[in-house]
C-alpha atoms as a PDB file:
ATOM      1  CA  UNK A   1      -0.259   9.626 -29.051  1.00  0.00           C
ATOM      2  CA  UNK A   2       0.652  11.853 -26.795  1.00  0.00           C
ATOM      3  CA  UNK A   3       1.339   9.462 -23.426  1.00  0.00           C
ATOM      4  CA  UNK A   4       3.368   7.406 -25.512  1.00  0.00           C
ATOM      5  CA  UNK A   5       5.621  10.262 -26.955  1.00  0.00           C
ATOM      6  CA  UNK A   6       6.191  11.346 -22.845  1.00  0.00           C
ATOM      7  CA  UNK A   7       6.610   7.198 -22.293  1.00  0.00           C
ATOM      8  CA  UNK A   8       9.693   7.298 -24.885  1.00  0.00           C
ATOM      9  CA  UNK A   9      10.812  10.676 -23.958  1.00  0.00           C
ATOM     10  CA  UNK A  10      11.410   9.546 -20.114  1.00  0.00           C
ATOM     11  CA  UNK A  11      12.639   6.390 -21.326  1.00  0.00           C
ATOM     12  CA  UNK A  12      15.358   7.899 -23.192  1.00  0.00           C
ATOM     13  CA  UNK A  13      16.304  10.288 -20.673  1.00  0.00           C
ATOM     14  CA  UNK A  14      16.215   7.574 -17.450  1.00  0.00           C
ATOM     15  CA  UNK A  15      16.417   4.135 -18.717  1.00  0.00           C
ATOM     16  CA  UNK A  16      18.809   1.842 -19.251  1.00  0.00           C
ATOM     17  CA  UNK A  17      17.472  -0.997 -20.977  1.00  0.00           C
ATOM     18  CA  UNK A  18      20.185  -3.656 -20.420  1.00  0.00           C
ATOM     19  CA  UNK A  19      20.168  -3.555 -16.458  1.00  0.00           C
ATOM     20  CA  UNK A  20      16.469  -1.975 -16.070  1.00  0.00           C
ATOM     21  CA  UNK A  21      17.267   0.487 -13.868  1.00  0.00           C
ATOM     22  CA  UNK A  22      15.834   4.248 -13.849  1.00  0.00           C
ATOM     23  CA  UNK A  23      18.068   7.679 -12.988  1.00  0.00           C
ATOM     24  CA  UNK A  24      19.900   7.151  -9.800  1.00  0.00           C
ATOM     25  CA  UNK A  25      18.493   3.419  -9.091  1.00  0.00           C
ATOM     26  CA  UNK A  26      16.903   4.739  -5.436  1.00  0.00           C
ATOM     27  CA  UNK A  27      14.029   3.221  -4.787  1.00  0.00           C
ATOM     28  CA  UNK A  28      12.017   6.748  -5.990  1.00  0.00           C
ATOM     29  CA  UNK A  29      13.764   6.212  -9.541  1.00  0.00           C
ATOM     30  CA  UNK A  30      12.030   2.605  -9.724  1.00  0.00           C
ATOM     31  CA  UNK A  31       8.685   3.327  -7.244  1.00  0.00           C
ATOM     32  CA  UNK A  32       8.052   6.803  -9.797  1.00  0.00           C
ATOM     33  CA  UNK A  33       7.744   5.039 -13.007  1.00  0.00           C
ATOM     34  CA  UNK A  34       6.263   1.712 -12.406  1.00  0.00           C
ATOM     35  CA  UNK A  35       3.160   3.558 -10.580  1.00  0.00           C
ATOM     36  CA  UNK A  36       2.740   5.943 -13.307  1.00  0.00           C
ATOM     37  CA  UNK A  37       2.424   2.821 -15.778  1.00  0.00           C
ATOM     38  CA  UNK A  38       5.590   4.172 -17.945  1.00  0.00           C
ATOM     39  CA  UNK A  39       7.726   1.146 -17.540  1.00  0.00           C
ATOM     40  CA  UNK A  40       7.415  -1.019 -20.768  1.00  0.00           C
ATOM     41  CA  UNK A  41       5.577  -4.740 -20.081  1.00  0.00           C
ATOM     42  CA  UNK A  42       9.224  -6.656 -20.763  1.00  0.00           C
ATOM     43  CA  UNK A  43      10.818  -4.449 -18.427  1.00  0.00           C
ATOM     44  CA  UNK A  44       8.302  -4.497 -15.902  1.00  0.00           C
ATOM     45  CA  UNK A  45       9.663  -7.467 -13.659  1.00  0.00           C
ATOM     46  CA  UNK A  46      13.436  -6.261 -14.334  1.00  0.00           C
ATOM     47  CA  UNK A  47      12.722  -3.051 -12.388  1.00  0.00           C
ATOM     48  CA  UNK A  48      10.582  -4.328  -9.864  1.00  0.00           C
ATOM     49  CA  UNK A  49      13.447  -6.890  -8.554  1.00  0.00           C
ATOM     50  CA  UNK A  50      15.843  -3.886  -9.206  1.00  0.00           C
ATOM     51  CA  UNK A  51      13.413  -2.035  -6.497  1.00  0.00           C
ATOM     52  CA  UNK A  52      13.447  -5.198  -4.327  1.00  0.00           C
ATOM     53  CA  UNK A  53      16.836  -5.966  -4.560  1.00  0.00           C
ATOM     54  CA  UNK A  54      17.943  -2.046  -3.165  1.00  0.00           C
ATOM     55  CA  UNK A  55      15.194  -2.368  -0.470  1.00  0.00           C
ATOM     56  CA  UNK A  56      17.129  -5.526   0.680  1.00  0.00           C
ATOM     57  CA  UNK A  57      20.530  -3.898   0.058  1.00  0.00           C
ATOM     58  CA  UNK A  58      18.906  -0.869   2.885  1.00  0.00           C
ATOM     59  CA  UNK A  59      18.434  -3.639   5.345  1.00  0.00           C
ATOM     60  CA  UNK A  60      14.492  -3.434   4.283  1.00  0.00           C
ATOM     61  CA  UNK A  61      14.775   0.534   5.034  1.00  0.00           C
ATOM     62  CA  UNK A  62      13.181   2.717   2.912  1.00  0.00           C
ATOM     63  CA  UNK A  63      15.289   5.780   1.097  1.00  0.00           C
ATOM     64  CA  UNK A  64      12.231   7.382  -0.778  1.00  0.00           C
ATOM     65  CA  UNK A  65      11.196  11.112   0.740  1.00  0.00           C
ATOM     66  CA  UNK A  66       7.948  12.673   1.337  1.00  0.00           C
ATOM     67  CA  UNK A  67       7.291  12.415  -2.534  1.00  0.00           C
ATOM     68  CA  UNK A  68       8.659   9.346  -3.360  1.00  0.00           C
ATOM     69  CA  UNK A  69       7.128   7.894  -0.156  1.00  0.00           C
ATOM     70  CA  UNK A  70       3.161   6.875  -1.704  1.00  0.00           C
ATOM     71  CA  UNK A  71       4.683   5.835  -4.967  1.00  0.00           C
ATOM     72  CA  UNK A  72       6.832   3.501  -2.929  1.00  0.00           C
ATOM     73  CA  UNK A  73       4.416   1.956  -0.693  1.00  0.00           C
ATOM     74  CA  UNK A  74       1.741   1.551  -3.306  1.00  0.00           C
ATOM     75  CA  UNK A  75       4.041  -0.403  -6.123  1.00  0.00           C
ATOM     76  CA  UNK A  76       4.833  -2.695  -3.213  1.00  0.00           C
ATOM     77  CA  UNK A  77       1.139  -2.879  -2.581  1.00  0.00           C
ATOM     78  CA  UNK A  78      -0.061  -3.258  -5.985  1.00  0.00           C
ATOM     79  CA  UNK A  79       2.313  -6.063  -6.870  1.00  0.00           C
ATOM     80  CA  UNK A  80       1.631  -7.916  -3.774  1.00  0.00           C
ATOM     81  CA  UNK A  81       4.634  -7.239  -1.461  1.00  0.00           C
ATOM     82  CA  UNK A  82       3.062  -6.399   1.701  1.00  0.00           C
ATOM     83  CA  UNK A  83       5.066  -8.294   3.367  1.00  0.00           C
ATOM     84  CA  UNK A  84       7.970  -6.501   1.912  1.00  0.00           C
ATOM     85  CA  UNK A  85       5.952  -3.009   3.008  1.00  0.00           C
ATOM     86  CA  UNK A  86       5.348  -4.958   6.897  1.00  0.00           C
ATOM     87  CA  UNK A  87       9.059  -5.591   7.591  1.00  0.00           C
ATOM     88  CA  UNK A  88       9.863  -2.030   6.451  1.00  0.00           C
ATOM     89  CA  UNK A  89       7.618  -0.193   8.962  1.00  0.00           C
ATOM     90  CA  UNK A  90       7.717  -3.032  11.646  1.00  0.00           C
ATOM     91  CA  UNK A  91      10.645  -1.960  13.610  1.00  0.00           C
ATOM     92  CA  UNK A  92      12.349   0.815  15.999  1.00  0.00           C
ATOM     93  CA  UNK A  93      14.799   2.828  13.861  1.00  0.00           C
ATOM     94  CA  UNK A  94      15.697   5.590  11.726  1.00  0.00           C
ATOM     95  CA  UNK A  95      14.182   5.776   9.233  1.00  0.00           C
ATOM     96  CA  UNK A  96      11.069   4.606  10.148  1.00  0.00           C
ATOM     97  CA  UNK A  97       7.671   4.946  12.273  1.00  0.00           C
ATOM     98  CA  UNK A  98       8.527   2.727  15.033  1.00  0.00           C
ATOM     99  CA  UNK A  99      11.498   5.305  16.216  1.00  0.00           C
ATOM    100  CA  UNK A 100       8.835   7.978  16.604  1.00  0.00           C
ATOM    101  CA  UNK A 101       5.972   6.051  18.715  1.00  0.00           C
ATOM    102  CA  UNK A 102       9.439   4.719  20.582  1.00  0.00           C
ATOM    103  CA  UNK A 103      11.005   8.501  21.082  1.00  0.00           C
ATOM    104  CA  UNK A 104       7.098   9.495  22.460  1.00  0.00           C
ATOM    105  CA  UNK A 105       5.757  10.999  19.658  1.00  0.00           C
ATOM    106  CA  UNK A 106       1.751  10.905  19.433  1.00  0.00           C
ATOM    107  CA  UNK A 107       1.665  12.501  16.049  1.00  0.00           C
ATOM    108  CA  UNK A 108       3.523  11.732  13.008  1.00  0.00           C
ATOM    109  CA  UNK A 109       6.790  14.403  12.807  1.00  0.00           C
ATOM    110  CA  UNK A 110       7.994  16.675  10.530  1.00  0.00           C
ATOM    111  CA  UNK A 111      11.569  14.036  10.711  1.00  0.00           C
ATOM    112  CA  UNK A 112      11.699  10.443  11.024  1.00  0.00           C
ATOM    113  CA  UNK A 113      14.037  11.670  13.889  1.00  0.00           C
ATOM    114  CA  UNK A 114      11.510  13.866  15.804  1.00  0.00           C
ATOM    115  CA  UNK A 115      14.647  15.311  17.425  1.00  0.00           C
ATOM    116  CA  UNK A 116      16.242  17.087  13.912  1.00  0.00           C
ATOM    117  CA  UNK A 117      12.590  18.596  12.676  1.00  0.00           C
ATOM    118  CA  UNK A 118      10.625  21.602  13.540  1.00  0.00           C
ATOM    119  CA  UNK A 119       6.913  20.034  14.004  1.00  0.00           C
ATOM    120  CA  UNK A 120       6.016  17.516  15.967  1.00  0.00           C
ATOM    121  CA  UNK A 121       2.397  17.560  14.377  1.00  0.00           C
ATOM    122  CA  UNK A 122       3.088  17.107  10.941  1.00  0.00           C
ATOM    123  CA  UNK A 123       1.261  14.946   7.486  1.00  0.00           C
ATOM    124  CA  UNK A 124       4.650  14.596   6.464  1.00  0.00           C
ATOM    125  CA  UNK A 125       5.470  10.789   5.998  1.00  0.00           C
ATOM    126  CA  UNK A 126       1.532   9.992   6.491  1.00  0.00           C
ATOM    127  CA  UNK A 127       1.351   7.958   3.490  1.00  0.00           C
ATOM    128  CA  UNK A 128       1.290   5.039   5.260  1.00  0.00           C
ATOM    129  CA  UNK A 129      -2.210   5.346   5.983  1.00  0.00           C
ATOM    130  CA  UNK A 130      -3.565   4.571   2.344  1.00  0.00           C
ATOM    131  CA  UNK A 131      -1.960   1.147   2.646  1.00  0.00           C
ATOM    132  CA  UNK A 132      -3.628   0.618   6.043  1.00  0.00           C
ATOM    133  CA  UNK A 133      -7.393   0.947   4.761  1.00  0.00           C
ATOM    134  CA  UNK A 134      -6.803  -0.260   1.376  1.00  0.00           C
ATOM    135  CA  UNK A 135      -3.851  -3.488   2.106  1.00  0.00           C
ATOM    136  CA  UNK A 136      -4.210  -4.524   5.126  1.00  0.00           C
ATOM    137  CA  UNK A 137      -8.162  -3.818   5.623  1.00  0.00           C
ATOM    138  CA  UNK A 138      -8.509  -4.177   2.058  1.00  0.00           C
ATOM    139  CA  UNK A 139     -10.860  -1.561   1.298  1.00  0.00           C
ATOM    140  CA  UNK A 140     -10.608  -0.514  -2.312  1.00  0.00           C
ATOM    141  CA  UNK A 141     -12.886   0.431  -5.472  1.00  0.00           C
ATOM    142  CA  UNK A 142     -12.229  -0.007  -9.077  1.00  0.00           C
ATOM    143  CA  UNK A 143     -10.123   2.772 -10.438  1.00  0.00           C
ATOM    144  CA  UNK A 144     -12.626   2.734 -13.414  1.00  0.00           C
ATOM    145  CA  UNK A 145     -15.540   3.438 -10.861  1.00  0.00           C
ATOM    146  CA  UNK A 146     -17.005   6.628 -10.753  1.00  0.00           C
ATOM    147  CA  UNK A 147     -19.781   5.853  -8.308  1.00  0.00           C
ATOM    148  CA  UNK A 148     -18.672   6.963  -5.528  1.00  0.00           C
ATOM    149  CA  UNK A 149     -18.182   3.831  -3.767  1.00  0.00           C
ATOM    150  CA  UNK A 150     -21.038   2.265  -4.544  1.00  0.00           C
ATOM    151  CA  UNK A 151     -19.131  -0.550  -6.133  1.00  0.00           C
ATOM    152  CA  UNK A 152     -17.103  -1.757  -3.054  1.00  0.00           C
ATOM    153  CA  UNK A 153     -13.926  -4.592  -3.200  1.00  0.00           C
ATOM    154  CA  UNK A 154     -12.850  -5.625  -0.209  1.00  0.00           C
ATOM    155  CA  UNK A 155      -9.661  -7.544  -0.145  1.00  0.00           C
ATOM    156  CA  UNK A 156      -7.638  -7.802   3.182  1.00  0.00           C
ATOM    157  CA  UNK A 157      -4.015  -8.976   3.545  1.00  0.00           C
ATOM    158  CA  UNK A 158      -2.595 -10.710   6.143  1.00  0.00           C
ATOM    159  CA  UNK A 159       0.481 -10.163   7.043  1.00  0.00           C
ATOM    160  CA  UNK A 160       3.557 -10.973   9.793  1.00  0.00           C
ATOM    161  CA  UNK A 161       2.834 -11.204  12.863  1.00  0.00           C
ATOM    162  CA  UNK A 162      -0.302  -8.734  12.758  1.00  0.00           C
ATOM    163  CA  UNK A 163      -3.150 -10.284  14.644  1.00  0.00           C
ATOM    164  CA  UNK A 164      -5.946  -8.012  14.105  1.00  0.00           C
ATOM    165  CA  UNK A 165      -7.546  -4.861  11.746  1.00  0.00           C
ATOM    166  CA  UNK A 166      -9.639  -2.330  12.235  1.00  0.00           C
ATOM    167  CA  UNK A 167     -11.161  -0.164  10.037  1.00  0.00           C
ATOM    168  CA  UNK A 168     -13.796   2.230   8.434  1.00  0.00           C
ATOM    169  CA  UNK A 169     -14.114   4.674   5.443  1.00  0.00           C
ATOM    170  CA  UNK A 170     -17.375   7.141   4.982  1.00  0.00           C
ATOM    171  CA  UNK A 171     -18.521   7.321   1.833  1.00  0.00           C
ATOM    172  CA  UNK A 172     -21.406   9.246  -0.403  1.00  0.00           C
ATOM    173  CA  UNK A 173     -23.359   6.314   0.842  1.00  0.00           C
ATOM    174  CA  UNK A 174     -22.408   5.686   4.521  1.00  0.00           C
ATOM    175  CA  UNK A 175     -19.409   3.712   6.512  1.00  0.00           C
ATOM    176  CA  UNK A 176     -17.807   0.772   5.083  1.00  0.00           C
ATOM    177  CA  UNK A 177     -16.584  -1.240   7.901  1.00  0.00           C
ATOM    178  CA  UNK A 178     -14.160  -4.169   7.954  1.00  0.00           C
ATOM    179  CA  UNK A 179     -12.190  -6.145  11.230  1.00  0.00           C
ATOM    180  CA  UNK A 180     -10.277  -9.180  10.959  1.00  0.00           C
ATOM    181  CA  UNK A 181      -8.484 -10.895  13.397  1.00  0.00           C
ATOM    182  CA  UNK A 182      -6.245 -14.142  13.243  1.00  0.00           C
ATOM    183  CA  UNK A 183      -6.698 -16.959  15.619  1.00  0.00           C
ATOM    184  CA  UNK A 184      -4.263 -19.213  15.244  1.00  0.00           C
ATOM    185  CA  UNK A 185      -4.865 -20.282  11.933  1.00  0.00           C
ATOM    186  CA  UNK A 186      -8.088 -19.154  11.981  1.00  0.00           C
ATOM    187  CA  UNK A 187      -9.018 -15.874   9.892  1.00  0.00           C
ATOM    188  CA  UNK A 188     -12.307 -14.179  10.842  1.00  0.00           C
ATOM    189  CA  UNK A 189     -13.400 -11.121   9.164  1.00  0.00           C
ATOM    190  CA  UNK A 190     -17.025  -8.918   9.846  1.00  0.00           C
ATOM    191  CA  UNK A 191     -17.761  -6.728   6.856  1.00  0.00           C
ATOM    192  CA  UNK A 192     -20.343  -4.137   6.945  1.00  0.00           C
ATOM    193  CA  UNK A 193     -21.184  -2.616   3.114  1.00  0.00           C
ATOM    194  CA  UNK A 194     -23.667   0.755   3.246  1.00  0.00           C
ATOM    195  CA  UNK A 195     -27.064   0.590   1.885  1.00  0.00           C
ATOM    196  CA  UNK A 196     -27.770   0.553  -1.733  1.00  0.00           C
ATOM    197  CA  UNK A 197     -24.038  -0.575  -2.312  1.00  0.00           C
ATOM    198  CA  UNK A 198     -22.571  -3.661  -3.809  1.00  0.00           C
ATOM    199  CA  UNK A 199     -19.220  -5.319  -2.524  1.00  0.00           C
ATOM    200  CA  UNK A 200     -17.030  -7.874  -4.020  1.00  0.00           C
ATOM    201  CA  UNK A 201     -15.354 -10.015  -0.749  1.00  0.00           C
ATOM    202  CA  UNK A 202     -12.255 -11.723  -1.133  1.00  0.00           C
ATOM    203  CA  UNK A 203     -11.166 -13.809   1.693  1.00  0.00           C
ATOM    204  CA  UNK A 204      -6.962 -14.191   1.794  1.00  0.00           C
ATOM    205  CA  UNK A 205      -5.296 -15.991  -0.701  1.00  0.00           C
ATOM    206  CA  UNK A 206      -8.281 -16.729  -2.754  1.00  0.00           C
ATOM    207  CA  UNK A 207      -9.105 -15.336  -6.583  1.00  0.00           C
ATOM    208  CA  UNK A 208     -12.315 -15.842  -6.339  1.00  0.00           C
ATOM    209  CA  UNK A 209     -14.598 -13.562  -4.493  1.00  0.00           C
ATOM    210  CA  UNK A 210     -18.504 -13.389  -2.718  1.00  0.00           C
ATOM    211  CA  UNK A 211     -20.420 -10.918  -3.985  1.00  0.00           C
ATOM    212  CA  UNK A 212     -22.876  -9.490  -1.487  1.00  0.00           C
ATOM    213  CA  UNK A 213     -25.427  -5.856  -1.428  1.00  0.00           C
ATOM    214  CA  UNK A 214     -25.724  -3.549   1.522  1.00  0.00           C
ATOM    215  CA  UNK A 215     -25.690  -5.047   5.377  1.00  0.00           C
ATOM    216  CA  UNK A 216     -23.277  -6.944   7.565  1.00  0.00           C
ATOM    217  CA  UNK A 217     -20.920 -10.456   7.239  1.00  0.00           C
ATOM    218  CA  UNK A 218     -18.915 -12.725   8.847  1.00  0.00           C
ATOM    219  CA  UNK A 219     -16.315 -14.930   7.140  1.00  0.00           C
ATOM    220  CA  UNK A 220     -13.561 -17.064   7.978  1.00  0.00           C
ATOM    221  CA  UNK A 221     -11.219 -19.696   6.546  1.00  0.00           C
ATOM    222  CA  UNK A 222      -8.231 -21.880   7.883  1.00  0.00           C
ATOM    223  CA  UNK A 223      -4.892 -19.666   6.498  1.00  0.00           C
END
């Protein structure tokens, strides 16, 4: 069909089978493809320690733009390297977020260097944000759900030294809610689903999950 003739087309043009790398080998030329589901099955791990492997090689700095940027932090996401996605955004240079909140910006900027850009009020590089609410707070819904949310997962990850969450989404049906905090080895998390929804609650590290209906709840587990 036709998504496989565009599969083998961009395969032909950007792959090289025998060291699994895509175009250039940046981190956009791995992130691009494996989120848009064209990387064949046997190649999949290849290119995903080929995106790994030039993360590390960047001193865990990111090289993707404002396009390659989502793509980037969702693959990470989606294959379970948050911790991978923490140590790139948990630190004080160029490029990154911590230079900005260090230089005294309040807003995101148009540069990672708020100095070299035009804006300092600016979605550029905002990204970020969609791994906040659906990573680290976990808040996510089946991509085959059409119901507006109804049909809630909630799925936090813990990660580094982060000691607490906080977060909400509004939806059709009213606000999901969901804090966690760590103490010591203590995770607590308070979960509030809207009425007439359903939510599926996964506590960390664990493939099994609670299924609960509309209201609030408090979990917690030694980590």
């Amino acid at each position: 069909d036709l998504k496989e003739k565009v599969k083998e087309a961009f395969d032909k043009a950007f792959f090289d089978p025998e060291t699994a790398r895509y175009g250039t080998g940046s981190q956009a030329s791995y992130a691009m493809p494996l989120y848009a589901g064209l990387v064949d099955s046997q190649y999949k791990q290849a290119v995903l320690d080929n995106l790994v492997k030039d993360i590390e090689k960047h001193n865990y700095k990111l090289t993707t733009g404002d396009v390659g940027n989502r793509y980037l932090f969702q693959v990470l996401a989606e294959n379970g390297l948050n911790e991978i996605m923490y140590k790139m955004h948990n630190h004080k240079e160029v490029p990154g977020y911590g230079f900005q909140v260090q230089f005294g910006a309040t807003t995101l900027t148009e540069q990672w260097d708020p100095r070299k850009g035009n804006s300092w009020n600016h979605f550029m590089m905002g990204q970020i944000e969609e791994w906040f609410y659906k990573s680290l707070a976990g808040i996510t819904v089946d991509k085959n759900d059409y119901s507006g949310f109804r049909n809630i997962t909630i799925a936090p990850q813990v990660v580094g030294d982060l000691k607490f969450v906080e977060a909400s989404y509004t939806t059709l049906h009213g606000t999901i809610e969901v804090d966690w905090k760590m103490e010591g080895n203590i995770f607590t998390m308070n979960v509030l689903i809207p009425p007439n929804c359903s939510a599926k609650i996964y506590l960390p590290n664990e493939k099994t999950y609670k299924k609960v209906g509309s209201g609030k709840y408090s979990l917690s587990k030694a980590l």
